[in-house]
Protein backbone atom coordinates (compact mmCIF):
# COMPACT_ATOMS: atom_id res chain seq x y z
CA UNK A 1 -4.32 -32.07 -20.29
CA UNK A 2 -7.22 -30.65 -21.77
CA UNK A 3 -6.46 -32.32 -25.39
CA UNK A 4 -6.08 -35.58 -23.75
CA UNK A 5 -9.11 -35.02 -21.31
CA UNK A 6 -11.24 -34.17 -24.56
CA UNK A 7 -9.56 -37.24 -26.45
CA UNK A 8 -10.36 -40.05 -24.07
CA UNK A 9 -14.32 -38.83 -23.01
CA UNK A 10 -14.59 -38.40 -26.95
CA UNK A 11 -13.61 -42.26 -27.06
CA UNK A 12 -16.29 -43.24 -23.79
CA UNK A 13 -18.68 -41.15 -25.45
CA UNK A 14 -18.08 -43.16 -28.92
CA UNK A 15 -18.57 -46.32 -27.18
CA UNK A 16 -21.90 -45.52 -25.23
CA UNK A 17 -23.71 -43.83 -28.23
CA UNK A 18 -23.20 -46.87 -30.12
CA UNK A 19 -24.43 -48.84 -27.26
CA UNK A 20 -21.11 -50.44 -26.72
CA UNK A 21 -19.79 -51.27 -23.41
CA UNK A 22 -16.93 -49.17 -22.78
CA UNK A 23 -13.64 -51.13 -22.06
CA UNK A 24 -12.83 -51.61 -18.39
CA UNK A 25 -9.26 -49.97 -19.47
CA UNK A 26 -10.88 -46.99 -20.67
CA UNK A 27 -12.89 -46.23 -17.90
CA UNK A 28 -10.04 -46.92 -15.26
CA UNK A 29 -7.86 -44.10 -17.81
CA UNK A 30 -10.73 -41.44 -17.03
CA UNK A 31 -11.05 -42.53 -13.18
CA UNK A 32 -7.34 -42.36 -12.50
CA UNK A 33 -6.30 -39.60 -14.94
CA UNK A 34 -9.22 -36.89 -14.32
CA UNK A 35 -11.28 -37.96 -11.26
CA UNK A 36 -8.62 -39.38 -8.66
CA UNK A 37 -6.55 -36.13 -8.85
CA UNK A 38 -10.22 -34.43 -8.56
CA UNK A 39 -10.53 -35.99 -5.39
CA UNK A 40 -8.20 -34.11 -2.92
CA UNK A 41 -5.29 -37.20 -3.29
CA UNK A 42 -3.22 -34.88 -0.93
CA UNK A 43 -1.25 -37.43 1.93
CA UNK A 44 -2.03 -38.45 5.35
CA UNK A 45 -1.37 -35.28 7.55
CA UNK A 46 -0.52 -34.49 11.41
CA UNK A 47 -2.75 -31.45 12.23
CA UNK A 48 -1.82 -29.41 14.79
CA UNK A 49 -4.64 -28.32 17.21
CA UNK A 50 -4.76 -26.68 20.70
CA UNK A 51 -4.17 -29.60 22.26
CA UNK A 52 -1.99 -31.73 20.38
CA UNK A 53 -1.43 -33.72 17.10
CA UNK A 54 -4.18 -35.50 15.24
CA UNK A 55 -3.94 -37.88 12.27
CA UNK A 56 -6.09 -37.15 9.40
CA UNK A 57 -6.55 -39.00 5.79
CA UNK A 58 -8.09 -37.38 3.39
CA UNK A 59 -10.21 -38.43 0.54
CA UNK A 60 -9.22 -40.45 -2.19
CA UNK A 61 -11.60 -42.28 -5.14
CA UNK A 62 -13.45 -44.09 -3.12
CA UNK A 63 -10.79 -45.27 -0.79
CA UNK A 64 -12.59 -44.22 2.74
CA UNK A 65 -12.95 -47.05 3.97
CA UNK A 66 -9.32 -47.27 4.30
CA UNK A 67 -9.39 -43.61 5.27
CA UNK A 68 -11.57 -44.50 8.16
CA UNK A 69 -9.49 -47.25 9.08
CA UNK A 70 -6.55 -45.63 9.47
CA UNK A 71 -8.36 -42.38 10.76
CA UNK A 72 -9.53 -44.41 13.76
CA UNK A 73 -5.84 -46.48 14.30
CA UNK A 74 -4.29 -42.66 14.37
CA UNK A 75 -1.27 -43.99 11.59
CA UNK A 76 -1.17 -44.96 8.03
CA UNK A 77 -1.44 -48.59 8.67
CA UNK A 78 -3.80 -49.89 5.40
CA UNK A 79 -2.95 -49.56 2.07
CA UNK A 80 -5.53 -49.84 -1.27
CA UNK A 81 -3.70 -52.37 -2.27
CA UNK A 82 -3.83 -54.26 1.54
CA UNK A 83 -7.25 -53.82 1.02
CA UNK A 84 -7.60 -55.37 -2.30
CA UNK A 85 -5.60 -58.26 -0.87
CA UNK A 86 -8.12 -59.00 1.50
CA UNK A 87 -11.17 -58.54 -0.98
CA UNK A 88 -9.55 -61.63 -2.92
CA UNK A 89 -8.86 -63.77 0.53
CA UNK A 90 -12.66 -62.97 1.09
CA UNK A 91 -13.78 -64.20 -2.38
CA UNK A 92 -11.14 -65.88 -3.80
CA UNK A 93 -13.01 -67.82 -6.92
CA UNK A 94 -15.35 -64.81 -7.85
CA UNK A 95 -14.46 -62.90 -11.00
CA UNK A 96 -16.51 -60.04 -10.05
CA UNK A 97 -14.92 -59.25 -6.42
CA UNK A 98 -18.68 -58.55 -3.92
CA UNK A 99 -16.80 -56.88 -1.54
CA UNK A 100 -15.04 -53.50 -3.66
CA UNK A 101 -16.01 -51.35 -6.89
CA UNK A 102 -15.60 -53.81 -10.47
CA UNK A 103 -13.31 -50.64 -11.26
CA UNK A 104 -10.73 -51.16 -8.80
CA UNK A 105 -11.39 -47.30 -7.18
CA UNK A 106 -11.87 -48.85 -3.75
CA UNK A 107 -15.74 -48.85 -2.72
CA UNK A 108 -14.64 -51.47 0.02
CA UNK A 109 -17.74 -53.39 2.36
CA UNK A 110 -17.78 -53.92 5.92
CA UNK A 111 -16.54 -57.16 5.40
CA UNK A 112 -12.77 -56.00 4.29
CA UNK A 113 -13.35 -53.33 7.60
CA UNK A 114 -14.24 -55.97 9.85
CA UNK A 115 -10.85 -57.88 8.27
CA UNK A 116 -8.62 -55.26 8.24
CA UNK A 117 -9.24 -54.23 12.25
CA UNK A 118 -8.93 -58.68 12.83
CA UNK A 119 -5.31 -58.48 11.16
CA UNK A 120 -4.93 -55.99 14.30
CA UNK A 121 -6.41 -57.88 17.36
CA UNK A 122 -9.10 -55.72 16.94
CA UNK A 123 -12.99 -56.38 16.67
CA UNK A 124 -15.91 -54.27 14.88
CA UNK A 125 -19.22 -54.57 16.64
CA UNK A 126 -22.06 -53.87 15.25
CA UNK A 127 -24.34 -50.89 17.02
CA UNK A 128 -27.91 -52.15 17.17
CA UNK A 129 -29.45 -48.92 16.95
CA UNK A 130 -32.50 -50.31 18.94
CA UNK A 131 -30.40 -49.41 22.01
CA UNK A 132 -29.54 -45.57 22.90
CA UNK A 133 -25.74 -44.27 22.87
CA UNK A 134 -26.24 -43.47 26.46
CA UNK A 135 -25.69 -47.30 27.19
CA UNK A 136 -22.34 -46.91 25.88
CA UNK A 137 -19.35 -47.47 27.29
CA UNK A 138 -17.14 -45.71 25.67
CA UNK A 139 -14.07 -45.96 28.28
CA UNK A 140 -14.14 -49.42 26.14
CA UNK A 141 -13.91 -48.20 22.63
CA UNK A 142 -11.15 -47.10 20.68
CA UNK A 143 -12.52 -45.46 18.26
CA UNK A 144 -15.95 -45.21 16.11
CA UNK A 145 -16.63 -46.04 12.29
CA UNK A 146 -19.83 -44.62 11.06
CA UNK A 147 -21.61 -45.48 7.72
CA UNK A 148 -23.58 -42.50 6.80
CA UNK A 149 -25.06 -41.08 3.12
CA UNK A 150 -23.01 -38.36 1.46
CA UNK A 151 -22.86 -36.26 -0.98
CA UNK A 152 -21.11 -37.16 -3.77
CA UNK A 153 -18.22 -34.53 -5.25
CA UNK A 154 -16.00 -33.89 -7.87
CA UNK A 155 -13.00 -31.71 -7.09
CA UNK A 156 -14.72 -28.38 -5.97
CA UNK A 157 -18.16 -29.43 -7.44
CA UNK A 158 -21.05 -31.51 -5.22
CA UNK A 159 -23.58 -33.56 -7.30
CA UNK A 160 -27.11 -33.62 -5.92
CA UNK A 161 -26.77 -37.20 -5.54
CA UNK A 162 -26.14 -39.23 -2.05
CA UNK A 163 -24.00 -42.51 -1.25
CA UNK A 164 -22.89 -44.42 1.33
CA UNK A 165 -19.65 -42.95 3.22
CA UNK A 166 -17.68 -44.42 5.86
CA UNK A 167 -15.77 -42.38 8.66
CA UNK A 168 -13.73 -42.45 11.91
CA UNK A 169 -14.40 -40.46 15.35
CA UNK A 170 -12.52 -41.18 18.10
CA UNK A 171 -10.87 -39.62 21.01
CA UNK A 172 -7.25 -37.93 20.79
CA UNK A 173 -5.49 -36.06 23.54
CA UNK A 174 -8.50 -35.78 25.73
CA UNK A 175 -11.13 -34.72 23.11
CA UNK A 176 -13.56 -36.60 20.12
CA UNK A 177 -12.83 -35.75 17.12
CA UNK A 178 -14.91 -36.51 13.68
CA UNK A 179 -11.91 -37.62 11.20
CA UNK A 180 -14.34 -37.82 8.43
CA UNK A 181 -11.74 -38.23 5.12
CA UNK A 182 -13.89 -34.97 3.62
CA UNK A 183 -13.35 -32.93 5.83
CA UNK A 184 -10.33 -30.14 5.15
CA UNK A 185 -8.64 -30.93 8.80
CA UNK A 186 -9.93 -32.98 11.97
CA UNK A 187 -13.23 -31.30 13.77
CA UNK A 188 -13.45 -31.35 17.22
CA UNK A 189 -16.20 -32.74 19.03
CA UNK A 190 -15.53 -32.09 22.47
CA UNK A 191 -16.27 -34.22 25.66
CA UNK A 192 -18.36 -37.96 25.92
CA UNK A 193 -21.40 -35.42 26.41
CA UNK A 194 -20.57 -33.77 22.94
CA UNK A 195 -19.95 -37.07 21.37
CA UNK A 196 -22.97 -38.98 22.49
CA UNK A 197 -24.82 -36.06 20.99
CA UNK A 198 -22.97 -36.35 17.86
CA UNK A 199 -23.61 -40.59 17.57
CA UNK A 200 -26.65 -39.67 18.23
CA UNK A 201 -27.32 -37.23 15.24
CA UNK A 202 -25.30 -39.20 12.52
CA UNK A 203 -27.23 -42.31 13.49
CA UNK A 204 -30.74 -40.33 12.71
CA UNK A 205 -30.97 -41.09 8.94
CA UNK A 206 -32.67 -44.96 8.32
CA UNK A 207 -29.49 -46.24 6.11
CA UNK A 208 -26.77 -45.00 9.00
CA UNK A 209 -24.65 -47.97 10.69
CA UNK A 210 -21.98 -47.82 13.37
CA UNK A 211 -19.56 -50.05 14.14
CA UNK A 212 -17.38 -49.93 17.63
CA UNK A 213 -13.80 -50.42 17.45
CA UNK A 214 -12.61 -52.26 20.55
CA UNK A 215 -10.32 -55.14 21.63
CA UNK A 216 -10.84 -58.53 21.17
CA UNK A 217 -11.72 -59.08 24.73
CA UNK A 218 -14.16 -56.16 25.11
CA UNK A 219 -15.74 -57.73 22.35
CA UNK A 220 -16.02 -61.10 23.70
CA UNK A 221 -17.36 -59.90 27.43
CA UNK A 222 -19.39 -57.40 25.94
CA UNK A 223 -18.27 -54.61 28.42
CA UNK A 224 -18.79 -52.26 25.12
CA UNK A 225 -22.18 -51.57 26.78
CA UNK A 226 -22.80 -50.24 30.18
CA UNK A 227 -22.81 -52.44 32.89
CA UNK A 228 -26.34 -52.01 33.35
CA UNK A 229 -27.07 -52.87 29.91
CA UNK A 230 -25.54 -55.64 29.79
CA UNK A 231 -27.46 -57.67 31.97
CA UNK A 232 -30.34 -57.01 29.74
């Protein structure tokens, strides 16, 4: 491995000293060879915890999007190449697909979320952070997809660099858990008390984003929020 390792950055190193863009084939060679198995590629898992069984996806290239997805539905229900599916439906003429990475290693928008949970009579609503989590009502959401800067690893090795991440909370035999694809297994969060004060900390940072997972019809009436709330 190491031969071939030093073979194929020798070639990408070739290319950029000469100022040469390096083929797209290339680069996917060194992203799916090296990186991807870098990446914990391990398989969706049922943890066991005190109370019960939790599904938990772990990271993949930059698949978490998908790993949120699926983190949130509690079963392996989206696939990459679902995913990429949809990214063409969504921009069907554009060479250069907007809504995933040029490299095909997943990177997937909001859009392709906000698809995905359609294809299963489900809605994404936007949190407008203007609003405090204690106007929740969280009796009326399934399940939670944050957008929140990470840190970006390799394998065993974190780079002092920051991007955006997407991941699931929701509840699961009683309790909140945060389903966050990095993480090694599921972390509880405990009661709506505990989870409020979770929302509240991940949605600190400027660049966070939240979306609620609900039905279509919770959606439509708005009963997302409080019933206070909503007659604001």
């Amino acid at each position: 491995m190491y031969n071939r390792f030093t073979c194929t950055l020798g070639t990408f190193y070739y290319f950029v000293c000469r100022g040469i863009r390096a083929p797209k084939e290339l680069l996917l060679t060194l992203i799916h060879r090296f990186i991807w198995p870098l990446q914990c590629g391990q398989r969706p898992i049922r943890v066991i915890m005190s109370d019960g069984e939790v599904f938990h996806e772990k990271q993949r290239l930059e698949l978490c999007a998908i790993h949120a997805l699926n983190n949130v539905l509690q079963e392996q229900v989206f696939t990459k190449e679902m995913a990429d599916d949809i990214c063409k439906r969504l921009a069907p003429q554009c060479v250069v697909n907007p809504h995933r990475s040029m490299l095909g290693t997943g990177n997937y928008d909001v859009n392709v979320i906000m698809a995905a949970l359609q294809s299963r009579e489900l809605a994404a609503v936007w949190w407008d952070k203007r609003r405090t989590v204690q106007s929740l009502c969280v009796d009326k959401v399934q399940g939670f997809i944050l957008n929140v800067p990470s840190r970006v690893s390799l394998g065993i090795v974190s780079l002092p660099v920051k991007r955006r991440h997407w991941l699931a909370v929701r509840q699961v035999n009683g309790h909140y858990y945060n389903l966050d694809s990095k993480l090694k297994s599921p972390v509880c969060i405990g009661n709506e008390a505990d989870l409020r004060t979770f929302l509240s900390e991940q949605l600190s940072p400027d660049v966070a984003e939240m979306l609620l997972v609900v039905r279509r019809d919770v959606e439509e009436y708005g009963t997302w929020l409080n019933s206070d709330d909503l007659r604001k």
